[in-house]
N, C-alpha and C. Protein backbone atom coordinates (compact mmCIF):
# COMPACT_ATOMS: atom_id res chain seq x y z
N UNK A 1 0.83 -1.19 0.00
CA UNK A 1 0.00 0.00 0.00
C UNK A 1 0.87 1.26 0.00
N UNK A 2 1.99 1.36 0.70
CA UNK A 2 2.68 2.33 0.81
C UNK A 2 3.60 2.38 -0.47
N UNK A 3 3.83 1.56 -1.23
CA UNK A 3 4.64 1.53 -2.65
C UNK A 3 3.44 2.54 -3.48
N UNK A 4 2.23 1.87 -3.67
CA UNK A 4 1.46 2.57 -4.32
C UNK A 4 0.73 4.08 -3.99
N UNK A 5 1.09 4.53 -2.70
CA UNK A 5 1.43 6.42 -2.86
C UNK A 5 2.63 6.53 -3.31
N UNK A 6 3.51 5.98 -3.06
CA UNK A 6 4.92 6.28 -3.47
C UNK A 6 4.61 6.64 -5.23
N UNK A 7 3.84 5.84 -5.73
CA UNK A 7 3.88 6.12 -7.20
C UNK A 7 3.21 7.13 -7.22
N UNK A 8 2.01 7.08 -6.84
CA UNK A 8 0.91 8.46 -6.92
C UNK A 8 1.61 9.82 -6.75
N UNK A 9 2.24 9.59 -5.82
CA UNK A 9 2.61 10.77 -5.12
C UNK A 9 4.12 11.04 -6.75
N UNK A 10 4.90 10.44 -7.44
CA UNK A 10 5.69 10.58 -8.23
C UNK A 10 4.94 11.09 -9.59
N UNK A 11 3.96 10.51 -9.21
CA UNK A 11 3.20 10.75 -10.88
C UNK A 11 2.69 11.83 -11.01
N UNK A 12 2.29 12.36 -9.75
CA UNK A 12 0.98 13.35 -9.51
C UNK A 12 2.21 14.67 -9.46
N UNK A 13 4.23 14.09 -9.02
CA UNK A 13 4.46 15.16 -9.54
C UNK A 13 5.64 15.50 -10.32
N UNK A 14 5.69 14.84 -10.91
CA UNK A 14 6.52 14.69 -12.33
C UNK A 14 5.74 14.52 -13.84
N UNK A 15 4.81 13.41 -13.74
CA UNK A 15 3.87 13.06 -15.13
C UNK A 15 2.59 14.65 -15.80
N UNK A 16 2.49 14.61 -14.12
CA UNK A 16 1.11 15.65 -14.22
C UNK A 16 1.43 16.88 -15.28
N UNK A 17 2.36 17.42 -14.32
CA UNK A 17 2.73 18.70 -14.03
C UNK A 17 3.42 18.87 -16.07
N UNK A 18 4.20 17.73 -16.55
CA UNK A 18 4.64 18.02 -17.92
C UNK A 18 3.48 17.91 -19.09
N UNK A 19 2.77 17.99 -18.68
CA UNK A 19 1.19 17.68 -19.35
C UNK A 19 0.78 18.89 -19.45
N UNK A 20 0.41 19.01 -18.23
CA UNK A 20 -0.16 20.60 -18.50
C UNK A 20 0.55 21.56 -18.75
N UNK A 21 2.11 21.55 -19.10
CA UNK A 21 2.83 23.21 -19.54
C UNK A 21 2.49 22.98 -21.09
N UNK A 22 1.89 21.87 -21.57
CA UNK A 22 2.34 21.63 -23.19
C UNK A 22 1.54 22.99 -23.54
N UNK A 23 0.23 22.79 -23.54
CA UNK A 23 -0.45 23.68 -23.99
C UNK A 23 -0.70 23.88 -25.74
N UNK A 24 -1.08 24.60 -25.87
CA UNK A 24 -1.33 24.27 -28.01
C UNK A 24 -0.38 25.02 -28.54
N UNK A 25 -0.85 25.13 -29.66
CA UNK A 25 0.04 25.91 -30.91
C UNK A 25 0.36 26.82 -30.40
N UNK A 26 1.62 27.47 -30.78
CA UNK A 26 2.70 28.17 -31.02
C UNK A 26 3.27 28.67 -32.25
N UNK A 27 3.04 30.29 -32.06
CA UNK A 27 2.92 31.12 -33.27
C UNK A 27 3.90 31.95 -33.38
N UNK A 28 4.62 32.29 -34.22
CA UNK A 28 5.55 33.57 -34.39
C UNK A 28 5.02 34.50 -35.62
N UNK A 29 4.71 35.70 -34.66
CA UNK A 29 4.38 36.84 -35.61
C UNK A 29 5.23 37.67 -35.62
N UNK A 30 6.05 37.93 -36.99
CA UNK A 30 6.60 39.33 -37.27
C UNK A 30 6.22 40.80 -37.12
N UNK A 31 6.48 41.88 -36.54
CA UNK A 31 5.15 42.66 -36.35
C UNK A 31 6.24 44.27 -36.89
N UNK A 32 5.45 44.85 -37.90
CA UNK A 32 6.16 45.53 -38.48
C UNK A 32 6.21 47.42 -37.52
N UNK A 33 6.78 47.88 -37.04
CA UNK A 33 6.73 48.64 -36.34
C UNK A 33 6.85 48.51 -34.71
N UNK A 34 7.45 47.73 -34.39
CA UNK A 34 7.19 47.15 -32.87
C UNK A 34 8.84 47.68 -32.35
N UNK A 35 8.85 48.66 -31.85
CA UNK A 35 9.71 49.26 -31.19
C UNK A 35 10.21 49.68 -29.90
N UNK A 36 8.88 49.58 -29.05
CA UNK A 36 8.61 50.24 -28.00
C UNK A 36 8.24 49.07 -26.84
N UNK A 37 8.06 49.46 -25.14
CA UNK A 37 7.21 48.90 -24.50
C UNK A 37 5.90 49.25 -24.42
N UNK A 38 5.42 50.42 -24.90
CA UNK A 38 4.29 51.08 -25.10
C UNK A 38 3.24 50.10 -26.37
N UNK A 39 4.18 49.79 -27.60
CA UNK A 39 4.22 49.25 -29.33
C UNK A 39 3.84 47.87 -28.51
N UNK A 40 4.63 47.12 -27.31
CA UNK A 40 4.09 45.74 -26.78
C UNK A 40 3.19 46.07 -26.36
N UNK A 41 2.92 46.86 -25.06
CA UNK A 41 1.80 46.58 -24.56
C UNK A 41 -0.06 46.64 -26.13
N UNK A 42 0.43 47.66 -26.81
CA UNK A 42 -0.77 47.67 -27.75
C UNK A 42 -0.83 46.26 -28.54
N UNK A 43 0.59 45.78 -28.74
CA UNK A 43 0.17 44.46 -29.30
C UNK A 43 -0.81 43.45 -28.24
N UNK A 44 0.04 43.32 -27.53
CA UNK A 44 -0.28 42.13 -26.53
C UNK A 44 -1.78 42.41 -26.22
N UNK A 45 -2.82 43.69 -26.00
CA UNK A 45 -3.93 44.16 -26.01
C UNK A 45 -4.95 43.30 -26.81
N UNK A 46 -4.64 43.97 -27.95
CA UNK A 46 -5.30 43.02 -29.09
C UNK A 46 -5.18 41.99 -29.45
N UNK A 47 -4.00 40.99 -29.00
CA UNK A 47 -4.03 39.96 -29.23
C UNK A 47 -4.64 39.03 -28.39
N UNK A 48 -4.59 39.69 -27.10
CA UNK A 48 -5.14 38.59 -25.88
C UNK A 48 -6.45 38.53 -26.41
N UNK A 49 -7.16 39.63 -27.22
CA UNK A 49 -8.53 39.16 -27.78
C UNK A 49 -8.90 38.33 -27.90
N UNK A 50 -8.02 37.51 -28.16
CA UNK A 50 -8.75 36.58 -29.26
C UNK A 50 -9.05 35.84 -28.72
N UNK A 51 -9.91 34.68 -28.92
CA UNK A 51 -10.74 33.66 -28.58
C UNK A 51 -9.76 32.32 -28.45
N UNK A 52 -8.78 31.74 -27.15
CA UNK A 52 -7.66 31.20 -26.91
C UNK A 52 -6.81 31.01 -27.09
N UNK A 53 -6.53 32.49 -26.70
CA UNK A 53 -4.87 32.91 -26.98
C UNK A 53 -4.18 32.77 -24.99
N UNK A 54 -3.41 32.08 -24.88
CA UNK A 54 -3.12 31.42 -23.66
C UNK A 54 -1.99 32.41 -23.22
N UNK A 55 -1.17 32.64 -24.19
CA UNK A 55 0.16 32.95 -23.46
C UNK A 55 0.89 34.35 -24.63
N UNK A 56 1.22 35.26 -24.47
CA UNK A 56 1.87 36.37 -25.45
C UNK A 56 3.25 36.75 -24.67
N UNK A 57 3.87 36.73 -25.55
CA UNK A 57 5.35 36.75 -25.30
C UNK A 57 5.80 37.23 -26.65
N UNK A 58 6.51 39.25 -26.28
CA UNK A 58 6.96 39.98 -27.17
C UNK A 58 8.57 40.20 -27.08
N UNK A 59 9.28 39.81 -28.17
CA UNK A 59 10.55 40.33 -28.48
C UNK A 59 10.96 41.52 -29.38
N UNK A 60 10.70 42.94 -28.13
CA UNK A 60 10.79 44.18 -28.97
C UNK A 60 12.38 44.19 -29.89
N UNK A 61 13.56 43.24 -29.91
CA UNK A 61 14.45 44.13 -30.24
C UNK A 61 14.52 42.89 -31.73
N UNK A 62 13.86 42.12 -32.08
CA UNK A 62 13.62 41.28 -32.89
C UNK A 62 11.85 41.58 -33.31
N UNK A 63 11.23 42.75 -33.14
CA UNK A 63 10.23 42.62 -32.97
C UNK A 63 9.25 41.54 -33.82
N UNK A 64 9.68 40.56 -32.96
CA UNK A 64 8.56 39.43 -32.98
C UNK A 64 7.45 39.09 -31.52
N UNK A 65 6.65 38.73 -32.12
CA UNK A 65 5.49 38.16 -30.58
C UNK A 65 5.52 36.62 -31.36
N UNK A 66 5.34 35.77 -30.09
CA UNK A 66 4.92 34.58 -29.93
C UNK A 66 4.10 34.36 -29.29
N UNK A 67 2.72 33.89 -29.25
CA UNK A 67 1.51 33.53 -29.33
C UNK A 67 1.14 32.42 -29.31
N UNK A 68 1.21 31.84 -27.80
CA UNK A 68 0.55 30.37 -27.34
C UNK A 68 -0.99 30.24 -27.24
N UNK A 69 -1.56 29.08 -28.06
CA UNK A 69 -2.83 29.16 -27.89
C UNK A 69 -3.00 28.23 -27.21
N UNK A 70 -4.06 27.55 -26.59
CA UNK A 70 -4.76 26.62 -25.46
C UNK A 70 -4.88 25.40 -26.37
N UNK A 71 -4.72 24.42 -25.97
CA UNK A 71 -4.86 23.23 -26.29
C UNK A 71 -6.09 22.86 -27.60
N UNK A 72 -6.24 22.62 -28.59
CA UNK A 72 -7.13 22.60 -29.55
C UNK A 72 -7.48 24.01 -30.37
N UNK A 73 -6.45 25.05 -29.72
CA UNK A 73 -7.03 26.50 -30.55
C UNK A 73 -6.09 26.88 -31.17
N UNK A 74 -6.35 27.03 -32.66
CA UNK A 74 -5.56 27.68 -33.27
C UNK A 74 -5.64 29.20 -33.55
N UNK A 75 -4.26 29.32 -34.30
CA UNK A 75 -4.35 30.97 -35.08
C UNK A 75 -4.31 31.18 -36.29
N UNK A 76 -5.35 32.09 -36.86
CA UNK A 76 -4.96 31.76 -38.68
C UNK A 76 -4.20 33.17 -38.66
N UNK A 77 -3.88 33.43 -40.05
CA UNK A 77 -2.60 34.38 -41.01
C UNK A 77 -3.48 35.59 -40.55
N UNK A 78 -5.16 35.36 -40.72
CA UNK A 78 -5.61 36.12 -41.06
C UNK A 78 -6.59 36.90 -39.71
N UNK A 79 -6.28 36.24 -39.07
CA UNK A 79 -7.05 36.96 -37.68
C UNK A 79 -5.84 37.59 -37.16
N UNK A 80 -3.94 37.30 -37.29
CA UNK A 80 -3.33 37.76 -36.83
C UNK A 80 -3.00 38.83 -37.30
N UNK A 81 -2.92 38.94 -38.83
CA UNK A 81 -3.23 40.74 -39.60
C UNK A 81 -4.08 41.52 -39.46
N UNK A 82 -5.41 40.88 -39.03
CA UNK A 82 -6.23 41.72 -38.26
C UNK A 82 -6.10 42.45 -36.97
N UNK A 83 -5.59 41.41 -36.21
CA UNK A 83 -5.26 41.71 -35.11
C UNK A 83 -3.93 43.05 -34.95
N UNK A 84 -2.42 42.72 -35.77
CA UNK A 84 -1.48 43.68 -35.70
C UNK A 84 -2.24 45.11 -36.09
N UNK A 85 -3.11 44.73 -37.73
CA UNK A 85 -3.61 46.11 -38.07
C UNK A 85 -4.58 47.06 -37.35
N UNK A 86 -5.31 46.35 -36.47
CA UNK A 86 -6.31 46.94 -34.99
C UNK A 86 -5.59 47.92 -33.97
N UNK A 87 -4.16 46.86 -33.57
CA UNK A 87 -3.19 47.63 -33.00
C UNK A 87 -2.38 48.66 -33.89
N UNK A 88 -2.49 48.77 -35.00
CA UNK A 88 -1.57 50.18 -35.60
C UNK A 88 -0.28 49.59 -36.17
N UNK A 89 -0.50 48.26 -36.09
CA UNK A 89 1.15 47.80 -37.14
C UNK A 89 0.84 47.04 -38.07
N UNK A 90 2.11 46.42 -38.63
CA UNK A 90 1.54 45.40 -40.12
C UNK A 90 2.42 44.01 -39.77
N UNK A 91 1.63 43.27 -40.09
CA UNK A 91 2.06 41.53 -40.02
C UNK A 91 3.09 41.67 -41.02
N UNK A 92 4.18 41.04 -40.46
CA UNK A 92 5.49 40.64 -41.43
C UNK A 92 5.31 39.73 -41.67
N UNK A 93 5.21 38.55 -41.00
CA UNK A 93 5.01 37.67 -40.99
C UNK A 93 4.37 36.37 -39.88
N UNK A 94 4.22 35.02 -40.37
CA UNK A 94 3.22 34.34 -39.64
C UNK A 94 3.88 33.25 -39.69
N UNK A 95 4.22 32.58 -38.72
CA UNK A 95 4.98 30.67 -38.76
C UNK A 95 4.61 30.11 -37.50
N UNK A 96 4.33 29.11 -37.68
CA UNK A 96 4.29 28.05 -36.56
C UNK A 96 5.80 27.95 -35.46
N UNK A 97 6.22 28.37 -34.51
CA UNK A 97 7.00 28.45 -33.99
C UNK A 97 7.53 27.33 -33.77
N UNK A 98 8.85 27.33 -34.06
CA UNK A 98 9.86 26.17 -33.87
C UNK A 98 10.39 25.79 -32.94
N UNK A 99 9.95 24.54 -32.08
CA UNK A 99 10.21 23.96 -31.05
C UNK A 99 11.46 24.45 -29.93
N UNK A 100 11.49 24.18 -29.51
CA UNK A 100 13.06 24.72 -28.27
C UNK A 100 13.68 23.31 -28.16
């Protein structure tokens, strides 16, 4: 009996816990004009809009944002040009972000 918390108790915190950081797609948007912390915060605004967008993470000096969505939610080309052009900039570009 005591072997089997021993597992529970390993699973519940090693197995669990790498499960839930996965989280969904992962986006890299180019964002044309993104200079500022002011230029992030307006991105990150409009982007949290969207309908499961989980996680925003801006690199002003590369100005790129990366854009984690929730498990089953994606992002298209075209809600994210909407989205930069709402905020006042222009989509450079759009890729599925490449693993770490």
């Amino acid at each position: 009996m005591l072997t089997l918390r021993i597992w529970a108790i390993l699973l519940g915190l090693f197995i669990v816990p790498a499960f839930a950081q996965e989280g969904g797609a992962t986006y890299d948007l180019g964002i044309n004009g993104l200079s500022c912390p002011f230029c992030s915060y307006g991105i990150e605004k409009e982007l949290s809009r969207i309908e499961g967008v989980e996680k925003i993470t801006v690199d002003i000096a590369k100005a790129v944002v990366r854009v984690r969505m929730r498990g089953g939610k994606t992002l298209t080309e075209v809600v994210a040009k909407k989205a930069a052009k709402d905020a006042g900039f222009t989509l450079r570009s759009f890729a599925p972000a490449s693993p770490k």
